[in-house]
N, C-alpha and C. Protein backbone atom coordinates (compact mmCIF):
# COMPACT_ATOMS: atom_id res chain seq x y z
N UNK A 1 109.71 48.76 37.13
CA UNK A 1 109.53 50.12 37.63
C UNK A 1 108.05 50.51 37.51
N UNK A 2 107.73 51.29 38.62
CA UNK A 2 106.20 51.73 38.18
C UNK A 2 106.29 53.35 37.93
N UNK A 3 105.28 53.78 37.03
CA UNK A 3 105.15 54.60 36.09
C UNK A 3 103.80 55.61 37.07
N UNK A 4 104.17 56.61 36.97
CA UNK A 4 102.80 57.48 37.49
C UNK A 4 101.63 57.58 36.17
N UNK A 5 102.38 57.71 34.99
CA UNK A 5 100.98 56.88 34.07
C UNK A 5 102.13 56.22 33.12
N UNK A 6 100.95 55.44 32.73
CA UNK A 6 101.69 54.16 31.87
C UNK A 6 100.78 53.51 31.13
N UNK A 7 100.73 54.28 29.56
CA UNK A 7 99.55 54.20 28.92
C UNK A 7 99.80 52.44 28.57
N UNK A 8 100.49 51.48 28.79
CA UNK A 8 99.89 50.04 28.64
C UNK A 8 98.65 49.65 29.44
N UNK A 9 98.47 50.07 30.81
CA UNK A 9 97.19 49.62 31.22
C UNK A 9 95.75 50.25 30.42
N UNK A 10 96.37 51.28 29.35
CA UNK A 10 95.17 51.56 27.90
C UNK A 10 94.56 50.65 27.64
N UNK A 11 95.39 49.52 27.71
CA UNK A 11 94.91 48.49 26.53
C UNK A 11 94.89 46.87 27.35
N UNK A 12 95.57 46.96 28.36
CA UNK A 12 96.50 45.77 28.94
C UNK A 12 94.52 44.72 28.97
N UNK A 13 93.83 45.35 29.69
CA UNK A 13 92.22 44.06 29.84
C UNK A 13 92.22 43.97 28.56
N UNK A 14 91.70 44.93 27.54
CA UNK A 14 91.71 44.47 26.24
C UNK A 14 92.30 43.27 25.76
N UNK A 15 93.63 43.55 25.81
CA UNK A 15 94.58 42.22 25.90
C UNK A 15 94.22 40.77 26.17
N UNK A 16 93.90 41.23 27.71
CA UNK A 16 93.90 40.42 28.19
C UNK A 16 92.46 39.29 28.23
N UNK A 17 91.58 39.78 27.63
CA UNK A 17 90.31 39.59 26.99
C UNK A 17 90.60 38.68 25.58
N UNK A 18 91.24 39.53 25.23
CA UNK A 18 91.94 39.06 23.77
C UNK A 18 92.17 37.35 23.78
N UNK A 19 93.26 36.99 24.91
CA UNK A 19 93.66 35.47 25.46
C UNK A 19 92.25 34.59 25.33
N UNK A 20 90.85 35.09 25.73
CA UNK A 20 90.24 33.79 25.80
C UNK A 20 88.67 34.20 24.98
N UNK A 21 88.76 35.35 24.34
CA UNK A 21 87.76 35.65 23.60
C UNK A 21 87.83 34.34 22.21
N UNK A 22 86.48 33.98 22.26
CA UNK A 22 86.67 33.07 20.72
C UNK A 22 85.29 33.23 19.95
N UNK A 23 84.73 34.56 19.91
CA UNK A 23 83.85 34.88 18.89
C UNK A 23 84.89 35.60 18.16
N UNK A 24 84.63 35.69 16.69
CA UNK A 24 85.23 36.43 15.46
C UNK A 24 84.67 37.78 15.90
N UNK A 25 83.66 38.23 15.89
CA UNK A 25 83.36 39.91 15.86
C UNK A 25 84.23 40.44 17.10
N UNK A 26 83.55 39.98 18.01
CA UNK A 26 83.93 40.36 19.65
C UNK A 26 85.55 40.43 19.63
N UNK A 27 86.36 39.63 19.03
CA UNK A 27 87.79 39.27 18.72
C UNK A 27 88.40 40.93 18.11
N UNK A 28 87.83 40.86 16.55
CA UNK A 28 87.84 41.61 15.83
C UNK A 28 87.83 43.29 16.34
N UNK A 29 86.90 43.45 17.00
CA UNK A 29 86.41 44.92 17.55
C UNK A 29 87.79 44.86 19.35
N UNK A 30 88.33 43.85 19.46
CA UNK A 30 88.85 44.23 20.87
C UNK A 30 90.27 43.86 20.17
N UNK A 31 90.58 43.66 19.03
CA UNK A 31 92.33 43.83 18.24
C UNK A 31 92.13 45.24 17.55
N UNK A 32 91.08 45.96 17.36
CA UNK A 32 90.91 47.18 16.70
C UNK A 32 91.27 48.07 17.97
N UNK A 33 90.53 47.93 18.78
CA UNK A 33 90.75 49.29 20.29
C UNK A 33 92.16 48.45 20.30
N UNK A 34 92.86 47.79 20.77
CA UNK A 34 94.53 47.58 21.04
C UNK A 34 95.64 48.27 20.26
N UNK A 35 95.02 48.11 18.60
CA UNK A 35 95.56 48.75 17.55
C UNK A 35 95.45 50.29 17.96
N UNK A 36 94.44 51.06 18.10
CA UNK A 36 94.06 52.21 18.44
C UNK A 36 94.73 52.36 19.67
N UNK A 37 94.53 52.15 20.70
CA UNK A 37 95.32 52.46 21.82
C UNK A 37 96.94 52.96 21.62
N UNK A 38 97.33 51.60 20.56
CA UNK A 38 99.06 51.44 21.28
C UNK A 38 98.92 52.36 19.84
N UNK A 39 98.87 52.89 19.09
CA UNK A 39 98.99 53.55 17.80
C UNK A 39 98.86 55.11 17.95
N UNK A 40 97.38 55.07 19.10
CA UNK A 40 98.07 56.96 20.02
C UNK A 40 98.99 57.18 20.84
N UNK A 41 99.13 55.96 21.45
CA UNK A 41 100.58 56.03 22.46
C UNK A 41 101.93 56.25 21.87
N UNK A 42 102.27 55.10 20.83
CA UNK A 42 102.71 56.03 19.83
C UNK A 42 103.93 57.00 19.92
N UNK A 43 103.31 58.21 18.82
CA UNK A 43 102.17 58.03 18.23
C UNK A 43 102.80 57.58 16.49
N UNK A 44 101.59 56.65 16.16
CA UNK A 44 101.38 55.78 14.98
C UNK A 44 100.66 56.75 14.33
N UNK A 45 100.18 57.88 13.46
CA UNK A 45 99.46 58.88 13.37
C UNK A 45 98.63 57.79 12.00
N UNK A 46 99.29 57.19 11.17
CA UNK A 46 99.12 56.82 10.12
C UNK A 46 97.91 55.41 10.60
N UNK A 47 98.89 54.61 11.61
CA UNK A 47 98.01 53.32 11.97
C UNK A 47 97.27 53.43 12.73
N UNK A 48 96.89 55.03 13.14
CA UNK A 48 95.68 55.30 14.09
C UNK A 48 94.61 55.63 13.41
N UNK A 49 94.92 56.29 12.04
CA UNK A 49 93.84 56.75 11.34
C UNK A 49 93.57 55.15 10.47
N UNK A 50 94.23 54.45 10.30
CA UNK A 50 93.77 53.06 10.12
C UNK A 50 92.72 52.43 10.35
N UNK A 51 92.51 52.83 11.79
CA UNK A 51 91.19 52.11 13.37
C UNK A 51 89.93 52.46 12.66
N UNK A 52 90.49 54.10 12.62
CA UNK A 52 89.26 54.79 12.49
C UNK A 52 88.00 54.98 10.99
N UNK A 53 87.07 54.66 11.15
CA UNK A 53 85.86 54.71 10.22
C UNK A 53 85.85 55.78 9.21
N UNK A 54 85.65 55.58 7.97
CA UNK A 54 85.64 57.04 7.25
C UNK A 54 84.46 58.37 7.78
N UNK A 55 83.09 57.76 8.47
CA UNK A 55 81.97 58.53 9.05
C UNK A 55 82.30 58.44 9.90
N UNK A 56 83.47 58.33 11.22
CA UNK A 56 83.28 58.64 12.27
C UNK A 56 83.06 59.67 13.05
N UNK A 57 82.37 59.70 13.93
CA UNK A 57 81.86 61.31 14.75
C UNK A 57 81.56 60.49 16.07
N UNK A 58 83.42 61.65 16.85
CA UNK A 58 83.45 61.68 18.06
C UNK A 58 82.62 62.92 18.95
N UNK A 59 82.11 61.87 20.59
CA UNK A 59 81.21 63.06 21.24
C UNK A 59 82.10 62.96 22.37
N UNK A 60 81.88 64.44 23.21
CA UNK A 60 82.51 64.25 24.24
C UNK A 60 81.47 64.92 25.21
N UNK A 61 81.01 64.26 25.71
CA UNK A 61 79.95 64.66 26.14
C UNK A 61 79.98 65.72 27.62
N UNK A 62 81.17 65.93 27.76
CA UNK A 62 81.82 65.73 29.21
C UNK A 62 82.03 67.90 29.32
N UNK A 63 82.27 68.13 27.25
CA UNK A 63 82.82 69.49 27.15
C UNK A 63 81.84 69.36 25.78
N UNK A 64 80.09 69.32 25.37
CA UNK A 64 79.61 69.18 24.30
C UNK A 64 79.79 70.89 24.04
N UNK A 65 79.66 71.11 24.54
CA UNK A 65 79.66 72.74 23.93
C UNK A 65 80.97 73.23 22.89
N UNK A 66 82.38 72.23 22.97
CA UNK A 66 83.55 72.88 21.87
C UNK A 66 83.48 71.92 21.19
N UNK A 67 83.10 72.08 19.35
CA UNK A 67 83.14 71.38 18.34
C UNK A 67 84.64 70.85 18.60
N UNK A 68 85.69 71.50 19.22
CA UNK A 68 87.06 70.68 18.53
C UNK A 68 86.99 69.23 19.47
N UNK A 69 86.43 69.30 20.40
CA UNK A 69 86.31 67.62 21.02
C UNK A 69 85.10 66.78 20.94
N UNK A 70 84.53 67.30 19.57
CA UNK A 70 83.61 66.04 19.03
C UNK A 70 83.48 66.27 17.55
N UNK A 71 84.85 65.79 17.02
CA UNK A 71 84.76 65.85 15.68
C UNK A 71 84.38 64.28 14.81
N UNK A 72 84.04 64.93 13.62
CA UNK A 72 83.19 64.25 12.64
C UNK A 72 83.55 64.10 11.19
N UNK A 73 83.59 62.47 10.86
CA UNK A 73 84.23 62.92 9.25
C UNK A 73 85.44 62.13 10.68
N UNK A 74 86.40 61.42 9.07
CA UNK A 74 87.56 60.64 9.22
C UNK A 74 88.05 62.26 9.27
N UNK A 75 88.24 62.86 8.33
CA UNK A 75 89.13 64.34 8.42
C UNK A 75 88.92 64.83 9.59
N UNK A 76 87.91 65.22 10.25
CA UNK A 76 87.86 65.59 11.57
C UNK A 76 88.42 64.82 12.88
N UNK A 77 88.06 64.14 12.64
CA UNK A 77 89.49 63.18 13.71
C UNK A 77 90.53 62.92 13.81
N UNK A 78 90.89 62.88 12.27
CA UNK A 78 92.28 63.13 11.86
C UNK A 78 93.18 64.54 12.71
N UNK A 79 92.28 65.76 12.13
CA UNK A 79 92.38 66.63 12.27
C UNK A 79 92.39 67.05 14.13
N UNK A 80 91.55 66.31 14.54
CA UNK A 80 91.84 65.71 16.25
C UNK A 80 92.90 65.53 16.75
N UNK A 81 93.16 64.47 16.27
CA UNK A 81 94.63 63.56 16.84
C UNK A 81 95.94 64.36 16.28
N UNK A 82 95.79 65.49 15.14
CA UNK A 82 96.58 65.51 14.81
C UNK A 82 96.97 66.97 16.21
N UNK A 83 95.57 67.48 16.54
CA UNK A 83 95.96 68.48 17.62
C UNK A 83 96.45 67.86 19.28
N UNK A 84 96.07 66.59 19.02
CA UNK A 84 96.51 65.93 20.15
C UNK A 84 98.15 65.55 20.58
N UNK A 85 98.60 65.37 19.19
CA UNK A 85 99.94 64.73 18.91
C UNK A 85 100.85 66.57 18.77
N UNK A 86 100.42 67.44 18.12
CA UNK A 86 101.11 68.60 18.30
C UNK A 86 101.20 69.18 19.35
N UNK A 87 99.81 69.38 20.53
CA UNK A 87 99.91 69.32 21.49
C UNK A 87 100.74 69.10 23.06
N UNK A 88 101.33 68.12 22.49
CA UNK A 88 101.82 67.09 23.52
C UNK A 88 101.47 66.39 24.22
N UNK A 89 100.00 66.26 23.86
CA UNK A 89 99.29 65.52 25.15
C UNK A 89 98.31 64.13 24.66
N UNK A 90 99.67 63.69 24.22
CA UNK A 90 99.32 61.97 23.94
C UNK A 90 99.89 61.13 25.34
N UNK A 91 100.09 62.13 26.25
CA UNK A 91 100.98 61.24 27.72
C UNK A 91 100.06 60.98 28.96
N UNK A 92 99.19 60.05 27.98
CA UNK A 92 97.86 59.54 28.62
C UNK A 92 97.91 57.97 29.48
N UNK A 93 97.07 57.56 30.33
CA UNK A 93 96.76 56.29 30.59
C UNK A 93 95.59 56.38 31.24
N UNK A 94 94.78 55.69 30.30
CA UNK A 94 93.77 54.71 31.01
C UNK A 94 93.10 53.87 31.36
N UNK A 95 93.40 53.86 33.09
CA UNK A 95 93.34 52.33 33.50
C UNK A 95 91.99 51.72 33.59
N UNK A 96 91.64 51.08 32.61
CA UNK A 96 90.22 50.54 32.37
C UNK A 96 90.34 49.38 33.84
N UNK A 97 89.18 49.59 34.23
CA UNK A 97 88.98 49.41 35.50
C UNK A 97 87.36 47.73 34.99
N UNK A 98 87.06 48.51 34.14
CA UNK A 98 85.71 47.54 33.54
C UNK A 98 85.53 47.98 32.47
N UNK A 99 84.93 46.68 31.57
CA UNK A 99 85.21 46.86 30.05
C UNK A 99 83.81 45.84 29.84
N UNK A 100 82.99 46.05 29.12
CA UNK A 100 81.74 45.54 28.16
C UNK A 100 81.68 45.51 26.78
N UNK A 101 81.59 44.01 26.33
CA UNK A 101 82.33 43.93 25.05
C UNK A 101 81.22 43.34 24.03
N UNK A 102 80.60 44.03 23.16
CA UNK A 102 79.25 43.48 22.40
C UNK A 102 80.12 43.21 21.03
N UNK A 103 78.95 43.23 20.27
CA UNK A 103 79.25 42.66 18.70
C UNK A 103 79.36 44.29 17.91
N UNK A 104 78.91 45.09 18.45
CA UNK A 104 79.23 46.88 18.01
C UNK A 104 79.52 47.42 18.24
N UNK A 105 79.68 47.49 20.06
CA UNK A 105 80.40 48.26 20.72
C UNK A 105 80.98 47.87 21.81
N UNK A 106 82.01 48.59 22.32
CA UNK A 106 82.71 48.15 24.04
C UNK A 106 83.31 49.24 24.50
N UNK A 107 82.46 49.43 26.35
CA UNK A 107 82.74 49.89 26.85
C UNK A 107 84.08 49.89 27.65
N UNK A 108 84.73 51.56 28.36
CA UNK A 108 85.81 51.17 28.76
C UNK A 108 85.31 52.33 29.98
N UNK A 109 85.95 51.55 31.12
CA UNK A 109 85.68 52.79 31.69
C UNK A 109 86.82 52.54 33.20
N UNK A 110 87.32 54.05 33.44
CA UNK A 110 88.69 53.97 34.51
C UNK A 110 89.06 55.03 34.96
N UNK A 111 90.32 55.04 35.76
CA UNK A 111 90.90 56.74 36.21
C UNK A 111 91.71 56.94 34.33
N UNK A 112 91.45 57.95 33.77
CA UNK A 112 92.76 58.61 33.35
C UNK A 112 93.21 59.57 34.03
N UNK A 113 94.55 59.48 33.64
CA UNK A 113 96.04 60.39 33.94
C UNK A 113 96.44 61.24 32.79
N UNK A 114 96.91 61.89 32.26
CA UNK A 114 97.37 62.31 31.52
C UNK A 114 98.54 64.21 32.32
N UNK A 115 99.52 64.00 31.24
CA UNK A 115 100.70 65.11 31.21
C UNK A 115 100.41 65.87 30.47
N UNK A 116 99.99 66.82 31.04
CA UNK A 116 99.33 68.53 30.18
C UNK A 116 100.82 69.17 30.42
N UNK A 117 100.65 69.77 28.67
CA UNK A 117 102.21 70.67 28.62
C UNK A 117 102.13 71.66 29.52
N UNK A 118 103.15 72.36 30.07
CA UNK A 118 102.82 73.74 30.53
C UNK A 118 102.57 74.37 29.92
N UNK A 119 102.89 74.92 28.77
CA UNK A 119 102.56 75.74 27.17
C UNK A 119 101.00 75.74 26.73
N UNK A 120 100.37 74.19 27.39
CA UNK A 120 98.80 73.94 26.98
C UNK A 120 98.17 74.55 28.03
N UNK A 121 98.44 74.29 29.21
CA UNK A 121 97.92 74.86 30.64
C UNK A 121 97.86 76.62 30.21
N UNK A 122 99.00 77.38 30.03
CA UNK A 122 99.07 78.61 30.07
C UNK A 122 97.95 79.13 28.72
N UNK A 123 97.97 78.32 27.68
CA UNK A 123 96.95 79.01 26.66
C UNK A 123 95.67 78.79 27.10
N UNK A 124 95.20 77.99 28.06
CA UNK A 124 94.05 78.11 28.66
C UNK A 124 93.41 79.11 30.00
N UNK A 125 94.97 79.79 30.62
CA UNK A 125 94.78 80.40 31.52
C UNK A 125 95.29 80.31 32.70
N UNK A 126 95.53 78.87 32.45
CA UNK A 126 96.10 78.52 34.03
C UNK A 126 98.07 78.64 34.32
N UNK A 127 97.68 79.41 35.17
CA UNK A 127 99.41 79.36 35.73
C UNK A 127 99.92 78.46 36.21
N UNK A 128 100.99 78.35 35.85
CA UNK A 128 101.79 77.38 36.41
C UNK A 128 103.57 77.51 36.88
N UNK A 129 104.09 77.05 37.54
CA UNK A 129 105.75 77.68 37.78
C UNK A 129 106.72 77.09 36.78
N UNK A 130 106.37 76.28 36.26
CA UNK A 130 108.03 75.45 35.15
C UNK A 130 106.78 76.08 33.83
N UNK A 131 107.66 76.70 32.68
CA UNK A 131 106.32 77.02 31.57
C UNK A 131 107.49 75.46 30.75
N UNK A 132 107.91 75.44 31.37
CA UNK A 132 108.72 73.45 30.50
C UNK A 132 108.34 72.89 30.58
N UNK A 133 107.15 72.38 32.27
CA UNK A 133 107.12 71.34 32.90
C UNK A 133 105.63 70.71 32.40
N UNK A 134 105.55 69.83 33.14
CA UNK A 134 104.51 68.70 32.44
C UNK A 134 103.67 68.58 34.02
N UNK A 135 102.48 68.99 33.68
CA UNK A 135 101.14 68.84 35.07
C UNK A 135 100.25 67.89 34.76
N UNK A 136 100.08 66.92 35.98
CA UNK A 136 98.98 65.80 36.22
C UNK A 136 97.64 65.87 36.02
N UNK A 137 96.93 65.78 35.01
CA UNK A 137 95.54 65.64 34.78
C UNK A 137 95.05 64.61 35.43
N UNK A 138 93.64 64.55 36.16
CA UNK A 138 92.86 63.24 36.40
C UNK A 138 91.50 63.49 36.73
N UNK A 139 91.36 62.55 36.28
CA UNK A 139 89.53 61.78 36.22
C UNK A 139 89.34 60.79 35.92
N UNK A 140 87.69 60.39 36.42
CA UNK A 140 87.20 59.25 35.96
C UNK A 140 86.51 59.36 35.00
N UNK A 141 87.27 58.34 33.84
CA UNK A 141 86.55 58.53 32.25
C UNK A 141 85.78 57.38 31.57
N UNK A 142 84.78 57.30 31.14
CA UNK A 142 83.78 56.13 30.46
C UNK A 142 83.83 56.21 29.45
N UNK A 143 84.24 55.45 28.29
CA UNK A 143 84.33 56.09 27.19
C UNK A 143 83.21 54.26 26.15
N UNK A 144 81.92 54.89 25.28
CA UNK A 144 81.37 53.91 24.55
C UNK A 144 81.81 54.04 23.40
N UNK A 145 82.96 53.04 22.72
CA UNK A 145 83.35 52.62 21.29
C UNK A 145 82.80 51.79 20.30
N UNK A 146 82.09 52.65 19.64
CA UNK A 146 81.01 51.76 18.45
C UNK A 146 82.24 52.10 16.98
N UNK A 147 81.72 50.34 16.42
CA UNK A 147 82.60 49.99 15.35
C UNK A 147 81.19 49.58 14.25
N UNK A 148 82.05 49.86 12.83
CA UNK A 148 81.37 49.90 11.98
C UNK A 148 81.50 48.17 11.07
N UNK A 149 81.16 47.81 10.31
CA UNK A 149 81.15 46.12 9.89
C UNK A 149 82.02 45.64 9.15
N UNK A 150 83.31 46.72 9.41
CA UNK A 150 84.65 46.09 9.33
C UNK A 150 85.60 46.13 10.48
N UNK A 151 84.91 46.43 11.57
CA UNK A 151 85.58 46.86 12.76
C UNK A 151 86.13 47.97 12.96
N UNK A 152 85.78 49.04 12.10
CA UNK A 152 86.58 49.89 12.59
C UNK A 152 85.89 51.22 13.54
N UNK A 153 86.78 51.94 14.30
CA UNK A 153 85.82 53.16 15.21
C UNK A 153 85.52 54.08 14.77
N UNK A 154 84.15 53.96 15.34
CA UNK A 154 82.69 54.64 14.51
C UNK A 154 82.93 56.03 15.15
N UNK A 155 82.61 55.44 17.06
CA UNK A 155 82.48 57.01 18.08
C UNK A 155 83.47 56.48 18.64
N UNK A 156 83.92 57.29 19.42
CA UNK A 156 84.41 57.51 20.58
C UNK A 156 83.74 58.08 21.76
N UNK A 157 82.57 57.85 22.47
CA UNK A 157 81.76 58.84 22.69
C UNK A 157 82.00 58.62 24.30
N UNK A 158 82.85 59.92 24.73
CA UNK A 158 83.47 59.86 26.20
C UNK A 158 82.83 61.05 27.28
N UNK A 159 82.99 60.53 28.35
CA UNK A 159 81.77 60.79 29.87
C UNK A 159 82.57 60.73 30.95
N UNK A 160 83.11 61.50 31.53
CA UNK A 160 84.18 62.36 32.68
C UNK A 160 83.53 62.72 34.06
N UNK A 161 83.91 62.30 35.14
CA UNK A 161 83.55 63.06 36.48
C UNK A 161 84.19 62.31 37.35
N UNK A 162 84.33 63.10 38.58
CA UNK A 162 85.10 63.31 39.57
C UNK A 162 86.56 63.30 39.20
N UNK A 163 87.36 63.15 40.45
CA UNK A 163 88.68 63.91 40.49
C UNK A 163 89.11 65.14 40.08
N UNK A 164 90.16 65.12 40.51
CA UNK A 164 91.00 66.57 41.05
C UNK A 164 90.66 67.48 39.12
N UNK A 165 90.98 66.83 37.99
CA UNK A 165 90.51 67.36 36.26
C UNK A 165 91.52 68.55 36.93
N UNK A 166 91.31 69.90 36.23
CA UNK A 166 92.57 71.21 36.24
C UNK A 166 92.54 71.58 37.67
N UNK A 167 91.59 71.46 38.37
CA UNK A 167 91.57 72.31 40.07
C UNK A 167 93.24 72.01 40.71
N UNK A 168 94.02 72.81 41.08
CA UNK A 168 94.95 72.25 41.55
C UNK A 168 96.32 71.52 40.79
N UNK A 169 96.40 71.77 39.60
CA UNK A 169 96.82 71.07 38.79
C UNK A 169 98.70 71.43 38.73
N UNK A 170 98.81 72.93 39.09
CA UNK A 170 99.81 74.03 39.00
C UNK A 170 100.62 73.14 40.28
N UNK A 171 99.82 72.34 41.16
CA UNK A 171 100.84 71.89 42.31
C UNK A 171 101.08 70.35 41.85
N UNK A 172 100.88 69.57 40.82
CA UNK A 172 101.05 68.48 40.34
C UNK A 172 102.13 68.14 39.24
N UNK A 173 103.33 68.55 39.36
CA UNK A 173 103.88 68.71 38.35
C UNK A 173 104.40 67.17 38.40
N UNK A 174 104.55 66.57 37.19
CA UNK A 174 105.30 64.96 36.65
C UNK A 174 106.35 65.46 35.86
N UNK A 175 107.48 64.17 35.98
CA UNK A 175 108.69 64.55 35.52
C UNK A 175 108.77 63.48 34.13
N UNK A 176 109.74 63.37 32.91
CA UNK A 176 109.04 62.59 32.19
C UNK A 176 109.68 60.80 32.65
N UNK A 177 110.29 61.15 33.70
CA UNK A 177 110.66 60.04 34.18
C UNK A 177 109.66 59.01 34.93
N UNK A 178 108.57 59.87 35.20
CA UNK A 178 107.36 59.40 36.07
C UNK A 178 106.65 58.76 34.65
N UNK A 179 106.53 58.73 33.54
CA UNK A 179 105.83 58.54 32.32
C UNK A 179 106.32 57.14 31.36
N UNK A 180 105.46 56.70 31.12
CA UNK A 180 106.11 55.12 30.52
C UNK A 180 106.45 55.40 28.90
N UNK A 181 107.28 55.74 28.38
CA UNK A 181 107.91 55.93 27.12
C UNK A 181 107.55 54.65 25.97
N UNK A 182 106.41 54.21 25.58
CA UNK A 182 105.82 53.44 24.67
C UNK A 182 107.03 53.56 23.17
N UNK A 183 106.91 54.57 22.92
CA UNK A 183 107.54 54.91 21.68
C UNK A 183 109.28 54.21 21.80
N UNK A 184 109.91 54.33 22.93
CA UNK A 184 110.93 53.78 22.96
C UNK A 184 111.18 52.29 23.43
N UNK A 185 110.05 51.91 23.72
CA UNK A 185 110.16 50.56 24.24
C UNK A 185 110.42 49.63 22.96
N UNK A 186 110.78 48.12 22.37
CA UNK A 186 110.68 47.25 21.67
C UNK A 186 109.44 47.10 21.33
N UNK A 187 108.56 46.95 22.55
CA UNK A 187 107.41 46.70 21.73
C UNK A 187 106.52 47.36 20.92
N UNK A 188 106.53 48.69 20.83
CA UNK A 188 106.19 49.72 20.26
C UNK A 188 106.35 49.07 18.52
N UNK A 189 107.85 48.44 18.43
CA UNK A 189 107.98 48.66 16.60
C UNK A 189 108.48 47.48 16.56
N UNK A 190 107.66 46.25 17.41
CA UNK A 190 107.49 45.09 17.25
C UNK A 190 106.13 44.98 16.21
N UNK A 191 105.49 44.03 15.19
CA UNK A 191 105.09 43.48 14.38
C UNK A 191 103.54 43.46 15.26
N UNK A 192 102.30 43.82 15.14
CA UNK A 192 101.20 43.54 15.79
C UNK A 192 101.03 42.03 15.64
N UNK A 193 100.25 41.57 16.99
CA UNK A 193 100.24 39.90 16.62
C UNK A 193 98.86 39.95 16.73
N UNK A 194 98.49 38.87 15.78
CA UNK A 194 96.78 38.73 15.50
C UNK A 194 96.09 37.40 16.82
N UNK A 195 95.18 37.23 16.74
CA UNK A 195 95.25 36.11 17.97
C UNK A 195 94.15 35.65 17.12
């Protein structure tokens, strides 16, 4: 079945990188973003804060002006994800389109999708007709992931433009049937495999 988002293509090049990568660091830093990925998809709240660096400080360069989307400090990200996961709007995918993979950092960059609650839409202003229903976010997102010398994520430091983003959003409604259910799948609370 195909999925209008389907946060496995999060991670799926990663993956698939994974198969024929045979440096240790480069290895190391692209089983950390997989861990991270499938751990917000989720959500793993515990094995996400795992990934993440005790100094990490996320930028978003895209909205620098609101401290809450470039937080700093393991607590501050914590404190992130944890608004992400209350939210409802862990019903993300993005399809990394091209990926650059160093010894500190790797780039990802693709369309995301994501399912904005109606409840999130309306506290921002925007109307919408179902206040139940779930509306289509999109853009093109770049995001540079620097790891620290145990692999774990340093930034997250993410860069947004074009597409439709909120313009229009009230006529995009997704059903959660359109959405790939990670959390219920097997592989979700299958055993991570190391390569």
């Amino acid at each position: 079945m195909s999925y209008l988002i389907d946060c496995r293509k999060t991670w799926a090049m990663a993956e698939k990188l994974l198969d024929t990568e045979t440096d240790p660091r480069r290895k190391q830093l692209l089983e950390t973003l997989v861990q991270h990925a499938k751990s917000e998809a989720k959500p793993d709240f515990e094995a996400l804060m795992a990934t993440v660096a005790p100094n990490a400080h996320y930028h978003n360069y895209s909205d620098a002006s609101d401290p809450v989307h470039s937080p700093k400090g393991k607590d501050g990200v914590a404190a992130y994800y944890k608004m992400i996961v209350e939210g409802g709007l862990g019903r993300l995918e993005h399809a990394c389109e091209r990926m650059a993979v160093g010894t500190d950092s790797i780039t990802t960059e693709g369309e995301l999708t994501m399912a904005y609650p109606a409840a999130v839409l309306q506290g921002m202003g925007i109307d919408v007709p179902d206040a139940n229903g779930l509306y289509l976010y999109q853009t093109r997102l770049l995001i540079v992931w620097e790891f620290d010398e145990n692999g774990l994520v340093l930034c997250e430091d993410s860069y947004d433009g074009g597409g439709s983003k909120f313009e229009g959003i009230a006529e995009r409604p997704v059903t959660p049937d359109q959405i790939f259910d990670y959390a219920a799948s097997p592989a979700a609370n299958a055993a991570p495999q190391l390569r």
